[in-house]
C-alpha atoms as a PDB file:
ATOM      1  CA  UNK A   1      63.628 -14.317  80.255  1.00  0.00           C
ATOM      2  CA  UNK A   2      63.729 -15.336  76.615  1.00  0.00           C
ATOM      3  CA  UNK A   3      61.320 -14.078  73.887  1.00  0.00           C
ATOM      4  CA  UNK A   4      58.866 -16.767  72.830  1.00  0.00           C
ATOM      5  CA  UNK A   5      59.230 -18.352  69.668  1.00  0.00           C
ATOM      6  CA  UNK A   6      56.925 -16.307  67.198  1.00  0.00           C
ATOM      7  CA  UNK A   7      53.810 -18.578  65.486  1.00  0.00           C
ATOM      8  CA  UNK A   8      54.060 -19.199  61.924  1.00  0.00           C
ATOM      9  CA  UNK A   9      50.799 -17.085  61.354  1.00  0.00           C
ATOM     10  CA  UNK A  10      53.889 -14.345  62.492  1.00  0.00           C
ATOM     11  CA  UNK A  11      56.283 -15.610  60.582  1.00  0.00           C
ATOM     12  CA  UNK A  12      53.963 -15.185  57.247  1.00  0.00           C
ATOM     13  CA  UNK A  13      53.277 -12.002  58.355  1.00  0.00           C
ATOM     14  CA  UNK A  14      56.895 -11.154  58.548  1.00  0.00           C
ATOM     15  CA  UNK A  15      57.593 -12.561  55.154  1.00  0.00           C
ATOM     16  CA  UNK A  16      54.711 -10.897  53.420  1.00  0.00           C
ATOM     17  CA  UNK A  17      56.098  -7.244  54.741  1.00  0.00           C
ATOM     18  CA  UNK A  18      59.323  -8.297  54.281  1.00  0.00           C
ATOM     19  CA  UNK A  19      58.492  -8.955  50.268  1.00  0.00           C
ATOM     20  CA  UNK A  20      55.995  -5.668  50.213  1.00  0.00           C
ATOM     21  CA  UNK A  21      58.802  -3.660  51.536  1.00  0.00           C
ATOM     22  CA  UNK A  22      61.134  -5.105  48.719  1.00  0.00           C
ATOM     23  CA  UNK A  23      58.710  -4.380  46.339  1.00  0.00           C
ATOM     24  CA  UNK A  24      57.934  -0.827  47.369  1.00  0.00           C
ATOM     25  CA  UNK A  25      61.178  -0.118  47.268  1.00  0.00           C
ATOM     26  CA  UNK A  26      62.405  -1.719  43.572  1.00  0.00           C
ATOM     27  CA  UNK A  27      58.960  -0.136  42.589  1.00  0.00           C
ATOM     28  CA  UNK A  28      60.509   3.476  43.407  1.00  0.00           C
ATOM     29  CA  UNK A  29      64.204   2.466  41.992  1.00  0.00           C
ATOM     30  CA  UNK A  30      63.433   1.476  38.835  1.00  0.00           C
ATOM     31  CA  UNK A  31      61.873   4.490  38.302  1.00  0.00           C
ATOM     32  CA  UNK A  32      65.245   6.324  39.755  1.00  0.00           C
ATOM     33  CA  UNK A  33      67.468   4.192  37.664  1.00  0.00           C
ATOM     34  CA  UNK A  34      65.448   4.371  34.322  1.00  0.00           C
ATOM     35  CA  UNK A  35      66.176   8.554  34.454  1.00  0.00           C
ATOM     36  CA  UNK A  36      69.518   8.006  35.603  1.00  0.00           C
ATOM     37  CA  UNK A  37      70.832   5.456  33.551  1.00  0.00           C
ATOM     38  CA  UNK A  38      68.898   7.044  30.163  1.00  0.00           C
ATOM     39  CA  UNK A  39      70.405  10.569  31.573  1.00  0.00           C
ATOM     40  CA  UNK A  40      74.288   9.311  32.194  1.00  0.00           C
ATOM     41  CA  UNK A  41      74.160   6.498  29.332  1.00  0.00           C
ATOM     42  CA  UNK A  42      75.147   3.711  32.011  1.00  0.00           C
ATOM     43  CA  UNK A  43      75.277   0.104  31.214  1.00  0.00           C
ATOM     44  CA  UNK A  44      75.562  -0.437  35.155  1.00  0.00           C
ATOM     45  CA  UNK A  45      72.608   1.796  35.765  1.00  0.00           C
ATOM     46  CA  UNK A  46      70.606   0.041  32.878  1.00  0.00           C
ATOM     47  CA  UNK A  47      71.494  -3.541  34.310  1.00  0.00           C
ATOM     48  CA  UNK A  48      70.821  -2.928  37.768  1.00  0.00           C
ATOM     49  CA  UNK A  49      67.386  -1.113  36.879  1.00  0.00           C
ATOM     50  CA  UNK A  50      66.576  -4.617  34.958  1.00  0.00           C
ATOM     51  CA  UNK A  51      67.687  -6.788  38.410  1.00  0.00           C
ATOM     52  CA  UNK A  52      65.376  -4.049  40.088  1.00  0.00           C
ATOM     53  CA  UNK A  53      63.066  -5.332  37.762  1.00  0.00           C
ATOM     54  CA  UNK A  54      63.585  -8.859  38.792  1.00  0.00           C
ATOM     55  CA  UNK A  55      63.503  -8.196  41.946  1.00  0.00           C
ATOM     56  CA  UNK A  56      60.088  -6.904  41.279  1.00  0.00           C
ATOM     57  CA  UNK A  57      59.172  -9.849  39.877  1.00  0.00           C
ATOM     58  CA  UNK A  58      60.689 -12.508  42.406  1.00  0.00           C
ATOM     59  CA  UNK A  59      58.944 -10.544  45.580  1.00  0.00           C
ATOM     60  CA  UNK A  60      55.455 -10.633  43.364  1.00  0.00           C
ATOM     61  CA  UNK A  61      55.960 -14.518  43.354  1.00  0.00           C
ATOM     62  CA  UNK A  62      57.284 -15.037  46.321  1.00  0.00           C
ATOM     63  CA  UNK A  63      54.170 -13.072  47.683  1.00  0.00           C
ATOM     64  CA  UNK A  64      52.181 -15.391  45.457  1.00  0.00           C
ATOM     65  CA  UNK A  65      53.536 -18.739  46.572  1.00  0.00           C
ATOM     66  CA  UNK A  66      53.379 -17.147  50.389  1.00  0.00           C
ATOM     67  CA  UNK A  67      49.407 -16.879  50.053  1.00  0.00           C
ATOM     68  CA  UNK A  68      49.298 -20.864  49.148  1.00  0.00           C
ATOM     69  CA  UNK A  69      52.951 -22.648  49.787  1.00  0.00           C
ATOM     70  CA  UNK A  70      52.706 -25.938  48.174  1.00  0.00           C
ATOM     71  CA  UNK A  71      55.548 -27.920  46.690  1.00  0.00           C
ATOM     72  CA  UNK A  72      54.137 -27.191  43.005  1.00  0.00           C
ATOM     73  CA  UNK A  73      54.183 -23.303  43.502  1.00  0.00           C
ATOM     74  CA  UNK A  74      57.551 -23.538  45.196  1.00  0.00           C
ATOM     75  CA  UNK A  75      58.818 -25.092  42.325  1.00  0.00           C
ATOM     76  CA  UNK A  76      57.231 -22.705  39.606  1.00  0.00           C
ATOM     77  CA  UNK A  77      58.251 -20.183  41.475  1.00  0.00           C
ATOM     78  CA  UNK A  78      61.768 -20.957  42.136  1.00  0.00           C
ATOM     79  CA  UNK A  79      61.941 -21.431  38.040  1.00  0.00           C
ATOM     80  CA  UNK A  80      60.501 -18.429  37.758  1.00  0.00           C
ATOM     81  CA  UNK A  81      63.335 -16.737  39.181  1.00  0.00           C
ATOM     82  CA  UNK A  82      66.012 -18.702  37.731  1.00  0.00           C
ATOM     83  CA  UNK A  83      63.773 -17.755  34.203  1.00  0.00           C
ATOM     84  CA  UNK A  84      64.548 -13.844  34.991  1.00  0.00           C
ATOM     85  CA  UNK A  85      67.991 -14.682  36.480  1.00  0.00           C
ATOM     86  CA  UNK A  86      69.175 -15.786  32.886  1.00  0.00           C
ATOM     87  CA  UNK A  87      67.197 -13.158  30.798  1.00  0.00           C
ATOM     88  CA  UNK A  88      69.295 -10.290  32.853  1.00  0.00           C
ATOM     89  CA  UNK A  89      72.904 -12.263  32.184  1.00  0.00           C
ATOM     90  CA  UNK A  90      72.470 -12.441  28.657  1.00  0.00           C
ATOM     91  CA  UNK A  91      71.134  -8.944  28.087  1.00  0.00           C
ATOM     92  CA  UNK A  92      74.109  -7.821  30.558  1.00  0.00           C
ATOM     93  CA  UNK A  93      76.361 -10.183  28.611  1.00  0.00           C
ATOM     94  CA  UNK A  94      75.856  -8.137  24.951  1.00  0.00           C
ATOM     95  CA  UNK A  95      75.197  -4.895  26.640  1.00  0.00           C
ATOM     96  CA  UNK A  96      78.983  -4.903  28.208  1.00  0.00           C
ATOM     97  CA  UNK A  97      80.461  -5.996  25.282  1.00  0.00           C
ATOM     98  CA  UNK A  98      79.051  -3.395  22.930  1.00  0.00           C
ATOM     99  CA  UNK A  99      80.124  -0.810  25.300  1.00  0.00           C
ATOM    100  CA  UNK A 100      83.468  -2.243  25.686  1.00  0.00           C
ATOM    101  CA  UNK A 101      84.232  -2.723  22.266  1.00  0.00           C
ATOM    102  CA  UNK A 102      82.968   0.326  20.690  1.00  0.00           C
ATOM    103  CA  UNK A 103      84.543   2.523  24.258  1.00  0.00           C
ATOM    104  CA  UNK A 104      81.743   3.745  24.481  1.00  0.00           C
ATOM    105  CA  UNK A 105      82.186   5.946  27.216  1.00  0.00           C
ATOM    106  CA  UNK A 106      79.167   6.986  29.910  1.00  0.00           C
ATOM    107  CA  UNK A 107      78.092   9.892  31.645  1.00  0.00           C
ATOM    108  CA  UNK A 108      78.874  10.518  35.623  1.00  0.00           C
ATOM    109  CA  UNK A 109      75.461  10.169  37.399  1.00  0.00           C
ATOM    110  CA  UNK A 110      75.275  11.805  41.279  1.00  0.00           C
ATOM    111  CA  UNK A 111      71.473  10.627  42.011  1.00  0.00           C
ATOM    112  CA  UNK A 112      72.732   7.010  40.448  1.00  0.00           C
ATOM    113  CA  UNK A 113      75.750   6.977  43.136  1.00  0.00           C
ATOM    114  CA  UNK A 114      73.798   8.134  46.270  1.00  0.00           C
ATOM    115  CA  UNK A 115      70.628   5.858  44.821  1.00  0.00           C
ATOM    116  CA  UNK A 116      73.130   2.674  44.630  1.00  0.00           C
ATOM    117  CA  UNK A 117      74.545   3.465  48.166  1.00  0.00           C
ATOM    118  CA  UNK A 118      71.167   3.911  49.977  1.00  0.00           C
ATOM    119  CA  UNK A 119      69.893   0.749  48.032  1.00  0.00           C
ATOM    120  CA  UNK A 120      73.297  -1.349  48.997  1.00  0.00           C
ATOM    121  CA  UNK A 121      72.149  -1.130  53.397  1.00  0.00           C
ATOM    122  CA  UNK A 122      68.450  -1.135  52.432  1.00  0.00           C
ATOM    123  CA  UNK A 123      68.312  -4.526  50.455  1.00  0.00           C
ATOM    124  CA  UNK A 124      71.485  -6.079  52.816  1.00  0.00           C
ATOM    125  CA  UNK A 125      69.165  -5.342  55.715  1.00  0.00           C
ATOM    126  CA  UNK A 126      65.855  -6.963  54.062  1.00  0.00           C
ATOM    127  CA  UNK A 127      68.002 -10.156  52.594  1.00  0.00           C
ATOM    128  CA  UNK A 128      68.754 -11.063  56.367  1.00  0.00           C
ATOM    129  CA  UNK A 129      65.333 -10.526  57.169  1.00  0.00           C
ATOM    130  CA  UNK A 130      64.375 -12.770  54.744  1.00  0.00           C
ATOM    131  CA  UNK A 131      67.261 -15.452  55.380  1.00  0.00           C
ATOM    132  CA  UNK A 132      65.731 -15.606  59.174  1.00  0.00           C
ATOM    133  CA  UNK A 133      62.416 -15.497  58.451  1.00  0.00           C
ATOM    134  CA  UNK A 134      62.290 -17.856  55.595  1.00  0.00           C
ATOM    135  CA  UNK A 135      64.799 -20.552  58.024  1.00  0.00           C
ATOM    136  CA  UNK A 136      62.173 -20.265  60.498  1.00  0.00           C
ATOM    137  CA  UNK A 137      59.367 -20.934  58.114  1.00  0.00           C
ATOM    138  CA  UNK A 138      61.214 -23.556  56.323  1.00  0.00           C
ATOM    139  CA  UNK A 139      60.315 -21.767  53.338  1.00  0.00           C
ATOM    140  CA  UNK A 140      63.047 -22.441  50.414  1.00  0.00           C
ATOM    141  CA  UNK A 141      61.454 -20.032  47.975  1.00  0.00           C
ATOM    142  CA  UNK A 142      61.603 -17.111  50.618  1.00  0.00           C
ATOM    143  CA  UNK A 143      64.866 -18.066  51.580  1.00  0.00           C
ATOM    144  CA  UNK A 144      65.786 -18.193  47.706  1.00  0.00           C
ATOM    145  CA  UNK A 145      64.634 -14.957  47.284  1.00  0.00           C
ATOM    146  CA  UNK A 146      66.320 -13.803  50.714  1.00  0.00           C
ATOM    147  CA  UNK A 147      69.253 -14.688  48.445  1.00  0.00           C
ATOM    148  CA  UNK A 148      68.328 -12.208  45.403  1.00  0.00           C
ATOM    149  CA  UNK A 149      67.924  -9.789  47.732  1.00  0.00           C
ATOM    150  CA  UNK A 150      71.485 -10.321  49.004  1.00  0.00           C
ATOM    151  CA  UNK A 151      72.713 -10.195  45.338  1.00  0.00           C
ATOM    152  CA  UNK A 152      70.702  -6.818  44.697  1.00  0.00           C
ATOM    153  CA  UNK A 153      72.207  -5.446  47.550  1.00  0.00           C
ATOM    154  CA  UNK A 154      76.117  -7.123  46.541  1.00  0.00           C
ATOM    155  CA  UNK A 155      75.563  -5.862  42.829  1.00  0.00           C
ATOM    156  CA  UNK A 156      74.301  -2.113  44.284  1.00  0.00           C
ATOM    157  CA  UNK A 157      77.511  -2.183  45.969  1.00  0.00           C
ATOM    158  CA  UNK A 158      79.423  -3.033  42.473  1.00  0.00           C
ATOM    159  CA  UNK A 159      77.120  -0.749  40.641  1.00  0.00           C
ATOM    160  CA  UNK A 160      77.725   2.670  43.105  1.00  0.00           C
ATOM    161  CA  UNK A 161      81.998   1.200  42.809  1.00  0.00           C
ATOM    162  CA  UNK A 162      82.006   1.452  38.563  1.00  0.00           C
ATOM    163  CA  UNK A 163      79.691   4.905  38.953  1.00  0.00           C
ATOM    164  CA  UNK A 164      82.591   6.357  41.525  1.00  0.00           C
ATOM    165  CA  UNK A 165      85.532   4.967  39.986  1.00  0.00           C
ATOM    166  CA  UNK A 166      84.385   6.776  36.620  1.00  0.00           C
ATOM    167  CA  UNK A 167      83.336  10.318  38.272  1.00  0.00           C
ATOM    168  CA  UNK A 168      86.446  10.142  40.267  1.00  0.00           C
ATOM    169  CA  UNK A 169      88.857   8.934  38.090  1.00  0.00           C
ATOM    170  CA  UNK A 170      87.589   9.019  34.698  1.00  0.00           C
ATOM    171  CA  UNK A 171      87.780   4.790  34.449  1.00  0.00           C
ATOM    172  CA  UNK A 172      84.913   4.815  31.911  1.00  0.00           C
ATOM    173  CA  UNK A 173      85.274   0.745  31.397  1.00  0.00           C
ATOM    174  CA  UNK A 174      84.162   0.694  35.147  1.00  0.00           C
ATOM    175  CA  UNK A 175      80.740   1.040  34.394  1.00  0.00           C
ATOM    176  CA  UNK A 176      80.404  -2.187  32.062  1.00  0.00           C
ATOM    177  CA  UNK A 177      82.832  -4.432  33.841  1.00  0.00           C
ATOM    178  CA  UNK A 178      80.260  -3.598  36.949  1.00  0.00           C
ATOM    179  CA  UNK A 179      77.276  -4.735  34.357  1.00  0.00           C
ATOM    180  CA  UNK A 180      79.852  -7.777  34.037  1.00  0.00           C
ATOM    181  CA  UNK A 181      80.213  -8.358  37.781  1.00  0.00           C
ATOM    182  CA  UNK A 182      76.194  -8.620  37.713  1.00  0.00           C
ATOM    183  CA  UNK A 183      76.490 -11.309  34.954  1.00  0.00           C
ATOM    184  CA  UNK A 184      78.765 -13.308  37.353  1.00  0.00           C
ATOM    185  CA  UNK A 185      76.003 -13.451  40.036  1.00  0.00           C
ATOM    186  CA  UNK A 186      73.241 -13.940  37.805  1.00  0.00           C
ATOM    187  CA  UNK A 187      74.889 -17.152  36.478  1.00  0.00           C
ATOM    188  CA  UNK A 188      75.513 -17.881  40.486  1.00  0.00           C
ATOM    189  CA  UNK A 189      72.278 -17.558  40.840  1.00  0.00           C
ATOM    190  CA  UNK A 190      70.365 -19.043  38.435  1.00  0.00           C
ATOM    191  CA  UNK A 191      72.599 -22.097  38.854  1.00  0.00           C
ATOM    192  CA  UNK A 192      72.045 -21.956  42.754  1.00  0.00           C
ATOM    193  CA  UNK A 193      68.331 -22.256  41.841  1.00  0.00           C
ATOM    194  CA  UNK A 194      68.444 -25.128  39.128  1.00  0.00           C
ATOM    195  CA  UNK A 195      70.665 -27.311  41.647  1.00  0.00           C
ATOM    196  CA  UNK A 196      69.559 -25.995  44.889  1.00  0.00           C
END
């Protein structure tokens, strides 16, 4: 016997702890990465505190365009994100290239490796949430922020790779081609949103 198909009173339900846990959580990291990137002088740490940021930001509209989905708010919402999608590329953009150019070189950062690694599974785990739930709700700005959440999770994953490769093996340029690798997927993204 088959589960029924859950109401779309559920589904909203789903969608609004699905954003509240996404918030929580970027609520507590950005907290965690402003120490750790200040305290190790990481360009990767920096950047991916300012997509926590975002993140913070797309799950507060998504939240907001949940409690009243019309095609308007979809719309200013989905620019909304695309807004802070291109604000993090370009500050990623000049951030990078200072570092690179001047080598610059950063500090190793423990709590920024295990934070990264914990936040990779957390936010891979809430973007499929979100991808289901926001299919089933037929939802494009939920499933467009399903898809930031994805990215958080990717660019975690790049993030905790520059912050390993430079503790393990003194690569120092690690840690702003990883703020580089986040400029690649904000561009994806912001693009994805303008076209999608």
């Amino acid at each position: 016997m088959t589960d029924p198909e859950p109401t779309s009173q559920t589904l909203l339900r789903r969608g609004f702890a699905l954003e509240y846990a996404t918030l929580g959580w970027n609520v507590v990291g950005l907290a965690v990465l402003a120490v750790t990137a200040i305290s190790a002088r990481s360009v990767a740490l920096a950047g991916f505190g300012l997509d926590s940021l975002i993140e913070i930001g797309a799950s507060i509209v998504v939240i907001w365009e949940l409690a009243g989905a019309d095609e308007r708010r979809q719309r200013q919402a989905l620019r909304l994100i695309g807004v802070a999608f291109a604000l993090l590329g370009i500050y990623l953009t000049i951030q990078s290239t200072v570092v690179l150019v001047t080598g610059f070189r950063p500090g190793h950062s423990p709590v920024g490796i295990v934070w990264t690694a914990i936040t990779a599974v957390a936010m891979f785990g809430l973007a499929a949430g979100k991808a289901r739930t926001g299919a089933a709700l037929d939802n494009p700005v939920l499933t467009a922020e399903g898809r930031v959440t994805l990215v958080d999770g990717i660019l975690a994953a790049a993030v905790l790779a520059g912050l390993v490769l430079n503790a393990a093996l003194g690569w120092w340029w690690a840690d702003p081609a990883a703020g580089y690798l986040l400029v690649f997927y904000a561009a994806r993204e912001v693009r994805a949103i303008i076209h999608g």
